[in-house]
Protein backbone atom coordinates (compact mmCIF):
# COMPACT_ATOMS: atom_id res chain seq x y z
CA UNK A 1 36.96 -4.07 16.73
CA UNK A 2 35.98 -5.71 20.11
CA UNK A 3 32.51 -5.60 21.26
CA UNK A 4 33.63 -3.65 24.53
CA UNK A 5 35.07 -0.97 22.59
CA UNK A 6 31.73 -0.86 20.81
CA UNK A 7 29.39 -0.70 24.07
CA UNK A 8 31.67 2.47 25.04
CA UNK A 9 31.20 4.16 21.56
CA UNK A 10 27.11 3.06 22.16
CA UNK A 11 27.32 4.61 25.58
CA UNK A 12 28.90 7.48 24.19
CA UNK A 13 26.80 7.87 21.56
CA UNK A 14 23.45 7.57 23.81
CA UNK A 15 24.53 10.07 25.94
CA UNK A 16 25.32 12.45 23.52
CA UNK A 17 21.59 12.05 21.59
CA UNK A 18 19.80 12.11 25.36
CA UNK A 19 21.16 15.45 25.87
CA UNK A 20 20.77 17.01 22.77
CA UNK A 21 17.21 15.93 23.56
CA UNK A 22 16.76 17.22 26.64
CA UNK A 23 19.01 20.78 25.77
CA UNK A 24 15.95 22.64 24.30
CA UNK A 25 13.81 21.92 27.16
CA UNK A 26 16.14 24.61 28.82
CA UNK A 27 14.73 27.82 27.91
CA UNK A 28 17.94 29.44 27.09
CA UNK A 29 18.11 31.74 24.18
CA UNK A 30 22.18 30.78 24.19
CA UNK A 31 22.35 29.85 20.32
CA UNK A 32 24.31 26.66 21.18
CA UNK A 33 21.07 25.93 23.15
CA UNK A 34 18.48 26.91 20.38
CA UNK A 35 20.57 25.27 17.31
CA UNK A 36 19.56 21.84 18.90
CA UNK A 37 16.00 22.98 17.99
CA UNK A 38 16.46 22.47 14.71
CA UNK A 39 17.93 18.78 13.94
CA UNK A 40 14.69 16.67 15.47
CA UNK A 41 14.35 14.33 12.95
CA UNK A 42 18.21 13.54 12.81
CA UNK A 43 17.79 12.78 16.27
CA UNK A 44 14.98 10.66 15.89
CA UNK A 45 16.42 9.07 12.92
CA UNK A 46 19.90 8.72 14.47
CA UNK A 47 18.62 6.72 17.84
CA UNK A 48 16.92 3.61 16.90
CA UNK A 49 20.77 2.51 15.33
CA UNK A 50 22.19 3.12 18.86
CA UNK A 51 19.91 1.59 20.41
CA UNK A 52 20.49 -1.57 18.84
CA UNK A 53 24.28 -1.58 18.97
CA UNK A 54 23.26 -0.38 22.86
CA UNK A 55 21.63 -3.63 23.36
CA UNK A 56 23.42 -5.81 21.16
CA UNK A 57 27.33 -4.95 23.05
CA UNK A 58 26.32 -4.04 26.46
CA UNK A 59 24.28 -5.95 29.52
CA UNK A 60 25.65 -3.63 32.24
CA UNK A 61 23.32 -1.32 34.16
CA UNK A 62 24.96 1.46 32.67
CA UNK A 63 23.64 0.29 28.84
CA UNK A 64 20.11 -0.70 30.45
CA UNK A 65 19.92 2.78 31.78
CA UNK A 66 20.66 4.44 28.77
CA UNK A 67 18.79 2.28 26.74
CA UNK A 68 15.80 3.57 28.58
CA UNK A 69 16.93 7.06 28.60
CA UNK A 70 17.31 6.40 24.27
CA UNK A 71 13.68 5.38 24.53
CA UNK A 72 12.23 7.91 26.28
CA UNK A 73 14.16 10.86 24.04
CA UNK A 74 12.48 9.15 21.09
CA UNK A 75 9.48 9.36 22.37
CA UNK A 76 9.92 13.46 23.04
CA UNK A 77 11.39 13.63 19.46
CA UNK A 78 8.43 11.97 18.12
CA UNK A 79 6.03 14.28 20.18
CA UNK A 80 7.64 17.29 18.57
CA UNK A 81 7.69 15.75 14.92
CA UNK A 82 4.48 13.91 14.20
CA UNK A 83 2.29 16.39 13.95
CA UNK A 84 4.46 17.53 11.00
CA UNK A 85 3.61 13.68 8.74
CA UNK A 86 0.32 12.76 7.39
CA UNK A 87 -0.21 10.64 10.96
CA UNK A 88 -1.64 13.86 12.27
CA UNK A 89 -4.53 15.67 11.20
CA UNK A 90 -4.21 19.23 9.50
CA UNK A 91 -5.23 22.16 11.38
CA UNK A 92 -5.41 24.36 8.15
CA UNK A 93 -8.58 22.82 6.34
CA UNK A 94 -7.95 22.23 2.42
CA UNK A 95 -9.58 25.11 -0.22
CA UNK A 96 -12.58 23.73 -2.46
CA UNK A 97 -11.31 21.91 -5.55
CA UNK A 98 -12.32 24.93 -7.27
CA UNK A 99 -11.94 28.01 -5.38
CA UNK A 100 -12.88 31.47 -7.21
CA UNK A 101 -9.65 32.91 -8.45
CA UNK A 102 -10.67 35.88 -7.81
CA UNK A 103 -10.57 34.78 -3.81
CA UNK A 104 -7.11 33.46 -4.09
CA UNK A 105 -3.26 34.33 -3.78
CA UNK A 106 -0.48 32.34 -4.78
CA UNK A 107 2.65 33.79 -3.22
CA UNK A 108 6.37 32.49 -3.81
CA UNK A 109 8.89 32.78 -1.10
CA UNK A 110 12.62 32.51 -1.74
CA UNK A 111 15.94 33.38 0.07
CA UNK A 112 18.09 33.60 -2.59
CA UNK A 113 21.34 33.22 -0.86
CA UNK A 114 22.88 36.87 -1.36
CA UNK A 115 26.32 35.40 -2.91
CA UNK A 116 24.39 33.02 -5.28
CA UNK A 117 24.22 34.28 -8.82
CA UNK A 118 21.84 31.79 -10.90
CA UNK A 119 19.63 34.31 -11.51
CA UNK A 120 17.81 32.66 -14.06
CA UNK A 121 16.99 29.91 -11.91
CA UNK A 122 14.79 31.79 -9.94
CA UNK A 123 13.18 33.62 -13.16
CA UNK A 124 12.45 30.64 -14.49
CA UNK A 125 10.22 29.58 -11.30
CA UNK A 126 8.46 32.48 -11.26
CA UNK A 127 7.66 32.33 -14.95
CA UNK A 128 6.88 28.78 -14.32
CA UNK A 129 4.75 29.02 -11.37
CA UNK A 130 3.28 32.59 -12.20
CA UNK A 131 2.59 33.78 -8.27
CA UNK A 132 1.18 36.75 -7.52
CA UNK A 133 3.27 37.82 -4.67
CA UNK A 134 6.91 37.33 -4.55
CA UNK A 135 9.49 37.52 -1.52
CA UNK A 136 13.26 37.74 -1.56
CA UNK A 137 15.52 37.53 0.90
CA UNK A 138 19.05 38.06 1.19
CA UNK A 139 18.31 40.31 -1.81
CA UNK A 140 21.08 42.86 -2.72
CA UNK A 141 21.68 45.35 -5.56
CA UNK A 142 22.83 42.76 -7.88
CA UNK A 143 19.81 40.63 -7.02
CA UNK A 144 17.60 43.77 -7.42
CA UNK A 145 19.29 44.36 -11.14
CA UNK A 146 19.00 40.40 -12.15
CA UNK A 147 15.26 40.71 -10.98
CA UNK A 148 14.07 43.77 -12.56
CA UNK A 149 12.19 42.48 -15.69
CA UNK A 150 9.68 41.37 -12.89
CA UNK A 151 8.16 44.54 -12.50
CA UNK A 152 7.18 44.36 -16.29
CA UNK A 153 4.29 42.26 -14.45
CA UNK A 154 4.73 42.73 -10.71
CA UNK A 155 4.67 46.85 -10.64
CA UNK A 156 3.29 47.00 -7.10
CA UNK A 157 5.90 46.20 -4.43
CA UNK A 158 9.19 46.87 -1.92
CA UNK A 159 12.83 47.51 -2.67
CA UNK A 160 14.39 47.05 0.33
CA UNK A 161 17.53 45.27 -1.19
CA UNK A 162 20.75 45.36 1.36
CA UNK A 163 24.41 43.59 1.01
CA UNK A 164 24.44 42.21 4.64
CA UNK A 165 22.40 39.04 3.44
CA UNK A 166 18.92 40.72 5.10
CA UNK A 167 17.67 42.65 2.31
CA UNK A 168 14.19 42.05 1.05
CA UNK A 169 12.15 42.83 -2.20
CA UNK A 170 8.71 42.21 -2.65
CA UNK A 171 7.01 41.94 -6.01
CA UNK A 172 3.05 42.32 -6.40
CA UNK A 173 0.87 42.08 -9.25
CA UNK A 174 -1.81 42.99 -6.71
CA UNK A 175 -2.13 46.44 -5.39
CA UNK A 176 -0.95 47.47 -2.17
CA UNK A 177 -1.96 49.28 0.32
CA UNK A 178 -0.21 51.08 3.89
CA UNK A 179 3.16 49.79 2.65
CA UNK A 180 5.92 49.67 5.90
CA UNK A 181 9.40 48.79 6.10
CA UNK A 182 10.02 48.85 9.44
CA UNK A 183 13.09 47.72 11.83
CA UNK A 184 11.66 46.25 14.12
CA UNK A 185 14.76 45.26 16.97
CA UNK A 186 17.49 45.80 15.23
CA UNK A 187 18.34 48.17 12.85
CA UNK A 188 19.92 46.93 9.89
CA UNK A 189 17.63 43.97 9.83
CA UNK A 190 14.17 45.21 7.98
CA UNK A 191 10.64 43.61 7.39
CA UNK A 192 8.17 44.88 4.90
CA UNK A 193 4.45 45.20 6.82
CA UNK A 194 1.54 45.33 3.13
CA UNK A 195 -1.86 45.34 2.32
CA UNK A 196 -3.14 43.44 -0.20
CA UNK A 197 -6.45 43.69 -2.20
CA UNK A 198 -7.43 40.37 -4.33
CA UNK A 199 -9.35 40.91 -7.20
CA UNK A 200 -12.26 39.84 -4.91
CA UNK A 201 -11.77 42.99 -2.74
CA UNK A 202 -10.81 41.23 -0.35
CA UNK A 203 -7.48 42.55 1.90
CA UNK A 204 -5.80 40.85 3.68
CA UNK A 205 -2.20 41.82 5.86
CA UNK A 206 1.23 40.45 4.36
CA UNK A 207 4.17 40.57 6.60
CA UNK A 208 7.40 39.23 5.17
CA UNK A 209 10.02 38.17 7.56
CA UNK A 210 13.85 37.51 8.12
CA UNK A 211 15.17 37.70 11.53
CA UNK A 212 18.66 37.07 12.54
CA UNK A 213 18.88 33.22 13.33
CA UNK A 214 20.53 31.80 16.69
CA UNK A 215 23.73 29.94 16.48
CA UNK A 216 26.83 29.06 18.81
CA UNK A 217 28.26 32.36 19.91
CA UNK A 218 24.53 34.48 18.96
CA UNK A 219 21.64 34.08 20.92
CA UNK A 220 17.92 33.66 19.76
CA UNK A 221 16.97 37.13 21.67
CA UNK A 222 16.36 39.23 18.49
CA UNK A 223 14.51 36.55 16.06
CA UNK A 224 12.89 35.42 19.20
CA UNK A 225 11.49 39.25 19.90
CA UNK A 226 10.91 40.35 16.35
CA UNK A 227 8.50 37.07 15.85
CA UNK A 228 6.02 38.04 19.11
CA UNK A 229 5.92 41.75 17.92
CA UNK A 230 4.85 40.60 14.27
CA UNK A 231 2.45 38.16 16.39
CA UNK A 232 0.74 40.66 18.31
CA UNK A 233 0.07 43.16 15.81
CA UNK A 234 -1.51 40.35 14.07
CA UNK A 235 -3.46 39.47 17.15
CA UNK A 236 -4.30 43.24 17.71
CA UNK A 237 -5.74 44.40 14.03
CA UNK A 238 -7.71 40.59 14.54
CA UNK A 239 -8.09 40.53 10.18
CA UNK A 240 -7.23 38.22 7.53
CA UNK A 241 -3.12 38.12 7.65
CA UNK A 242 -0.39 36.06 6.58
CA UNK A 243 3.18 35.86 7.92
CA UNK A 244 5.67 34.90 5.57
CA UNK A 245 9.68 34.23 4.96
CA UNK A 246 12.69 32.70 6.67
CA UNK A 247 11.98 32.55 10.18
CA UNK A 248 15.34 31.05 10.91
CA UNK A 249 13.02 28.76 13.16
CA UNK A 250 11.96 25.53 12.64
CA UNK A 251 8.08 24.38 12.60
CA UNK A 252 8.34 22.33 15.69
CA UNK A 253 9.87 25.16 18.15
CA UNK A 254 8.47 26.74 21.66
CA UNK A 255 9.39 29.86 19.90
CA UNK A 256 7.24 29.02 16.54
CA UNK A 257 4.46 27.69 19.05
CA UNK A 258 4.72 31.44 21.28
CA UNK A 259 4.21 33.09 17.54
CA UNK A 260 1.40 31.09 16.50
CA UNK A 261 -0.59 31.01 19.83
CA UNK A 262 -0.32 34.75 20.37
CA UNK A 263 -0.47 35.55 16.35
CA UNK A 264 -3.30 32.54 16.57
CA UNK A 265 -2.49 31.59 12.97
CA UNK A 266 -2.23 28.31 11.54
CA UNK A 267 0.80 26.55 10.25
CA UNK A 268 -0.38 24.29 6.31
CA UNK A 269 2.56 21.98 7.13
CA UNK A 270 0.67 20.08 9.92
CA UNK A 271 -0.93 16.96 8.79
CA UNK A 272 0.75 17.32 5.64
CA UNK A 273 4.46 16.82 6.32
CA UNK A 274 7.51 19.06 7.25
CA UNK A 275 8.47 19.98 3.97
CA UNK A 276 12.22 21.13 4.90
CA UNK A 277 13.64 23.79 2.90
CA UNK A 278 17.13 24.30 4.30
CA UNK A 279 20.20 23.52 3.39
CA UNK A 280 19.30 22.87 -0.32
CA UNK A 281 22.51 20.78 -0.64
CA UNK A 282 22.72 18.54 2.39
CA UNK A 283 20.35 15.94 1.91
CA UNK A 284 20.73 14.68 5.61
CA UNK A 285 20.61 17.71 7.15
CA UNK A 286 17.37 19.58 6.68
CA UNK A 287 14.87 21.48 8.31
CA UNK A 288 11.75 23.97 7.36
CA UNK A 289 13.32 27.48 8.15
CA UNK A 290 10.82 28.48 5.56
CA UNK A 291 7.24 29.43 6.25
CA UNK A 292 4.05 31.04 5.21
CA UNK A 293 1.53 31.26 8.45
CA UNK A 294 -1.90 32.35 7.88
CA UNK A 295 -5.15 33.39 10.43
CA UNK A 296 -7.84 31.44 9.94
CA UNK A 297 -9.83 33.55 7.16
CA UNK A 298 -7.91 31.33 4.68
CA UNK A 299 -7.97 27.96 3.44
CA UNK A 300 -4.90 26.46 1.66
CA UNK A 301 -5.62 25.55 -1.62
CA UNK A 302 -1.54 24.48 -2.55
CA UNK A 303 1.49 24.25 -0.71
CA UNK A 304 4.75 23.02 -2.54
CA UNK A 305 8.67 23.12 -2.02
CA UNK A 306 9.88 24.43 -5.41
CA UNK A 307 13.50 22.67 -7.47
CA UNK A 308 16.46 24.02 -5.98
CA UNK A 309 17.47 27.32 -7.52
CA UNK A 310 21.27 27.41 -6.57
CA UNK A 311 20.43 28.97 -3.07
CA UNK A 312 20.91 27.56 0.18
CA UNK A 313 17.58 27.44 0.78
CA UNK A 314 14.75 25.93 -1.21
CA UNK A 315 11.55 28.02 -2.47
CA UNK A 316 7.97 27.62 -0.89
CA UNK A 317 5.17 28.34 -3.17
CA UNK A 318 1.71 28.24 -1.61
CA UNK A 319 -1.79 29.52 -3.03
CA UNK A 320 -4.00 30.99 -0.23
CA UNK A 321 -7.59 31.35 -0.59
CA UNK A 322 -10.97 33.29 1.15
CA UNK A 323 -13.56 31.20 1.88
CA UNK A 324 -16.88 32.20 3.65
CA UNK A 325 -16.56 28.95 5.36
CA UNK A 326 -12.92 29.35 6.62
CA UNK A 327 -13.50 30.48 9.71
CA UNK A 328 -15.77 27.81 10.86
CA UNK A 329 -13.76 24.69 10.00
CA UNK A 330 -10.17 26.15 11.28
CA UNK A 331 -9.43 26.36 14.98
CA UNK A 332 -6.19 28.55 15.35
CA UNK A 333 -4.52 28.12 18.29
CA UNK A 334 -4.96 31.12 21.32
CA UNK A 335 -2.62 32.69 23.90
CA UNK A 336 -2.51 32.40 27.56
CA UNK A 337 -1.94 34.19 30.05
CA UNK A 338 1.67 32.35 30.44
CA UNK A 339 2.19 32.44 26.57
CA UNK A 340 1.96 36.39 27.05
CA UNK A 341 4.35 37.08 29.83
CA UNK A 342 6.68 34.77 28.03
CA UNK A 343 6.18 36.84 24.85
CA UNK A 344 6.62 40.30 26.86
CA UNK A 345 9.69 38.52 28.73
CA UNK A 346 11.43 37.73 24.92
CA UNK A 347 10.69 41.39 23.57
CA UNK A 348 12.02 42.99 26.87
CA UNK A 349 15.18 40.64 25.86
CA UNK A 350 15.50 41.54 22.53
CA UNK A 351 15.47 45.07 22.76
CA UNK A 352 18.21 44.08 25.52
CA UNK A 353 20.36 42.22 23.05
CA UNK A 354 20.29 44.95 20.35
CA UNK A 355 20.93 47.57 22.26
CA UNK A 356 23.72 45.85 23.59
């Protein structure tokens, strides 16, 4: 292989990393646009290779340009992914070492992948983690069957369960309170709106969460929209709340940054790594489309990636807890006036795209 044809396939492999850098900086909701959201630390991890066979094959001013134009789209990949490794500091403080029980809540999250039917993989983490708030997604009637010895210890909950891979269930041992599945842009795509009382007496506002995710030939308009109106209402009650499920967004997003600013919640995996939870069986081709968010009433006392349970997606299991010190050691970000007209501007086109 001769070292020219190598500088070309460098060149050509520079040029395709710079743009898929620079793509998301165009605020398109196309879902071509948006998927190249997602793969950050790919890129990242894909560059420094080219950049050596860049400088090892080719002098010309075409390499030394794109040799600069490599380093500077590591440096904006890096911008968007450090402050998802221990190099940054956490914005969610950690819990005591010993919290009161009575203040906490451990809750399980798991798309289930609606055609996966290792049912007892996911039984067995719930026995073997014992949370007391469970969320499915993808969840249909067979998944609803499999699951039903839950409610021999969850009997509080939601059966939404649905067979076009958005149906939700939500199992509580704790009771609930102003219980809402609502529809929020489009209408065969639910989310379940709780209140939940801790043995403390202490409530707090669970909203589980599964938009429609962007890809080539879909736009981001609906997930985009359904995440600010779950913000604001967050923003408007002002209580303890916590936002949970697949997102089909990744941490590191303007559209994850729009929810948290105007939801101002805080986001555990800051500080403490990115914790990627989809796809289960690509190993080089993750990325956290899995969250729990949470206002700053809390303090995170665990946050783990569960074993693969024959889904797509990996469970999160995190354990949530009041603290009368919570509030002054957590700064949640806040919206401005710019983060609100772009959150009005992505409702006013979601409602566009459903309707549609």
């Amino acid at each position: 292989m001769s070292v020219a044809f190598l500088s070309v396939a460098a060149q050509g492999l520079a040029l395709v990393l710079i743009a898929a850098t620079l793509l998301p900086f165009w605020r398109s909701r196309t879902g071509l646009v948006r998927t190249f959201d997602f793969p950050r630390f790919q890129i990242a991890a894909a560059i420094p290779p080219v950049l050596v066979l860049l400088v090892a094959t080719g002098h010309d001013p075409a390499s030394l340009v794109l040799g600069a134009g490599l380093l500077g789209a590591l440096g904006l990949q890096l911008r968007h992914i450090l402050p998802f490794t221990r190099l940054t500091a956490p914005t969610a403080s950690a819990a005591p070492a010993e919290p009161d029980p009575a203040r906490c809540v451990a809750i399980l999250i798991a798309n289930v992948l609606q055609s996966n039917r290792a049912y007892d993989r996911l039984l067995a983490a719930v026995e073997r983690t014992d949370p007391d708030l469970i969320l499915t997604l993808e969840t249909d009637a067979g998944w609803r069957d499999a699951l039903s010895p839950l409610r021999a210890h969850y009997p509080h909950g939601v059966d939404q369960a649905q067979d076009n891979t958005y149906g939700l269930i939500l199992y509580s041992r704790l009771p609930l309170d102003d219980v809402r599945v609502r529809f929020l842009i489009e209408d065969d795509v639910p989310s379940v709106r709780a209140g939940v009382t801790l043995p403390s007496g202490d409530r707090f506002t669970f909203h589980g969460v599964h938009p429609r995710p962007p890809h080539p030939g879909y736009s981001s308009a609906t997930r985009d929209g359904e995440l600010v109106l779950v913000a604001r209402e967050v923003a408007r009650e002002g209580g303890p709340a916590v936002v949970a499920g697949d997102l089909n967004d990744v941490a590191w997003s303007r559209t994850t940054r729009l929810f948290q600013t105007i939801g101002g919640l805080l986001d555990p995996r800051v500080g403490r790594g990115a914790y990627p939870t989809f796809h289960a069986g690509w190993p080089m081709l993750r990325w956290p489309l899995d969250h729990v968010f949470f206002s700053e009433h809390f303090l995170l006392a665990r946050l783990e990636r569960l074993p693969n349970i024959g889904s797509d997606h990996f469970p999160i299991l995190i354990t949530l807890c009041r603290d009368a010190s919570a509030e002054a050691v957590q700064d949640p970000p806040s919206a401005d006036a710019e983060d609100h007209r772009e959150g009005a501007e992505a409702v006013a086109e979601a409602r566009e795209a459903a309707e549609s």
